[in-house]
Protein backbone atom coordinates (compact mmCIF):
# COMPACT_ATOMS: atom_id res chain seq x y z
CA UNK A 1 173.50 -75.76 -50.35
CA UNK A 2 169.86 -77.11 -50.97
CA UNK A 3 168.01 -77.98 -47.87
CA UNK A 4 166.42 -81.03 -48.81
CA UNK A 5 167.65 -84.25 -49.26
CA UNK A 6 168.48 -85.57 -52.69
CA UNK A 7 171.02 -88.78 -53.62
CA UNK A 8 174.52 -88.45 -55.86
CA UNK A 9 174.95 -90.78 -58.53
CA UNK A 10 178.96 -91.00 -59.52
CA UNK A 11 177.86 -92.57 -63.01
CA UNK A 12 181.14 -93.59 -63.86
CA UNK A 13 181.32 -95.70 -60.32
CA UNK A 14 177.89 -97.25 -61.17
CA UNK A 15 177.29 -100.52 -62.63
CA UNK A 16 173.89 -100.41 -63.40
CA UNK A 17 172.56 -103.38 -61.39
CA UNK A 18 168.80 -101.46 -60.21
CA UNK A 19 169.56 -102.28 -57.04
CA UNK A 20 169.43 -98.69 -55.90
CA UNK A 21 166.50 -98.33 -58.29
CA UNK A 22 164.41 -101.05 -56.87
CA UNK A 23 165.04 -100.01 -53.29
CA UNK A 24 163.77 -96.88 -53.62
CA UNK A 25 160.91 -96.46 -51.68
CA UNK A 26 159.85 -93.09 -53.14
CA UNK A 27 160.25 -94.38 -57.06
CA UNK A 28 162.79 -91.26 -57.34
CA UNK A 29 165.42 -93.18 -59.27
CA UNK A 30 165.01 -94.63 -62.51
CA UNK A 31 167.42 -96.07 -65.75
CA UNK A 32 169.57 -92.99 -67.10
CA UNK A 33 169.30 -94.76 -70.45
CA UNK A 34 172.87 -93.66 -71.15
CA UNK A 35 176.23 -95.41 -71.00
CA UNK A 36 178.94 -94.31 -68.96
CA UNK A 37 183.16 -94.79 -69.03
CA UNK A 38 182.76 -98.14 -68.16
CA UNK A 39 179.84 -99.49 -70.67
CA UNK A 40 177.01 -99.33 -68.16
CA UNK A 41 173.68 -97.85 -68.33
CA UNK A 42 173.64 -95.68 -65.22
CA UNK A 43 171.12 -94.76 -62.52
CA UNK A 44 169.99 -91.33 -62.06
CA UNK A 45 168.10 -89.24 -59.32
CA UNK A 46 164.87 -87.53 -60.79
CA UNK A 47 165.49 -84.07 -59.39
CA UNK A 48 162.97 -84.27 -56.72
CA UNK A 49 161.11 -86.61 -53.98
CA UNK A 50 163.71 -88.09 -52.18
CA UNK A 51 163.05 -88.38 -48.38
CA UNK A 52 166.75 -89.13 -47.76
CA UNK A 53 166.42 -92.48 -46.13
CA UNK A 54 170.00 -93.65 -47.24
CA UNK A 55 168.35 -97.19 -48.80
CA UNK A 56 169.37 -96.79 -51.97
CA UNK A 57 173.02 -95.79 -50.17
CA UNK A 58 172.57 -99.28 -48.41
CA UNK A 59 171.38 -101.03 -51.13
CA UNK A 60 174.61 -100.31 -53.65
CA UNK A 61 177.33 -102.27 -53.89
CA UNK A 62 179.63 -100.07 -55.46
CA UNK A 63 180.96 -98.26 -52.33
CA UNK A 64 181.04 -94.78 -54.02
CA UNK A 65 178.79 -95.15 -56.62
CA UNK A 66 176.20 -93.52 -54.41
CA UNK A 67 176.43 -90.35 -51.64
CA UNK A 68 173.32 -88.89 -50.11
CA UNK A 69 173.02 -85.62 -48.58
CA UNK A 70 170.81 -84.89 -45.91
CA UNK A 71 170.66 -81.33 -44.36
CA UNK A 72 170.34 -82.92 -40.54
CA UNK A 73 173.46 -85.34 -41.32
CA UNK A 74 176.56 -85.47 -43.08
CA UNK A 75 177.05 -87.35 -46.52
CA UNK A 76 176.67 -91.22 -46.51
């Protein structure tokens, strides 16, 4: 179990819209630059940085597109 925060992207739930991307207020997500199932380019979580504020969470409207864990709460 890591014991910092960090964001899960489902890539086959996202739609690609940036929204979680532009949100970020730590610049830890970015354009996977790869299609998934569905014929969307993805988002992905740079491997480090995030402060686990849930905006990106907030920010997505696919409702399980994004999770983040945070070693103080449970997932979002």
């Amino acid at each position: 179990m890591e014991d910092k925060p960090y964001p899960t992207i489902f890539e086959d739930e996202c739609k690609g819209c940036g929204r979680c991307i532009a949100a970020c207020p730590k610049s830890v997500l970015q354009s996977s630059g790869n299609l998934n199932k569905r014929g969307y380019v993805y988002a992905k979580y740079s491997g480090e940085g995030c402060s686990g504020c849930f905006i990106c969470f907030y920010n997505c409207p696919e409702p399980y597109a994004i999770e983040v864990y945070r070693p103080d709460k449970e997932a979002a």
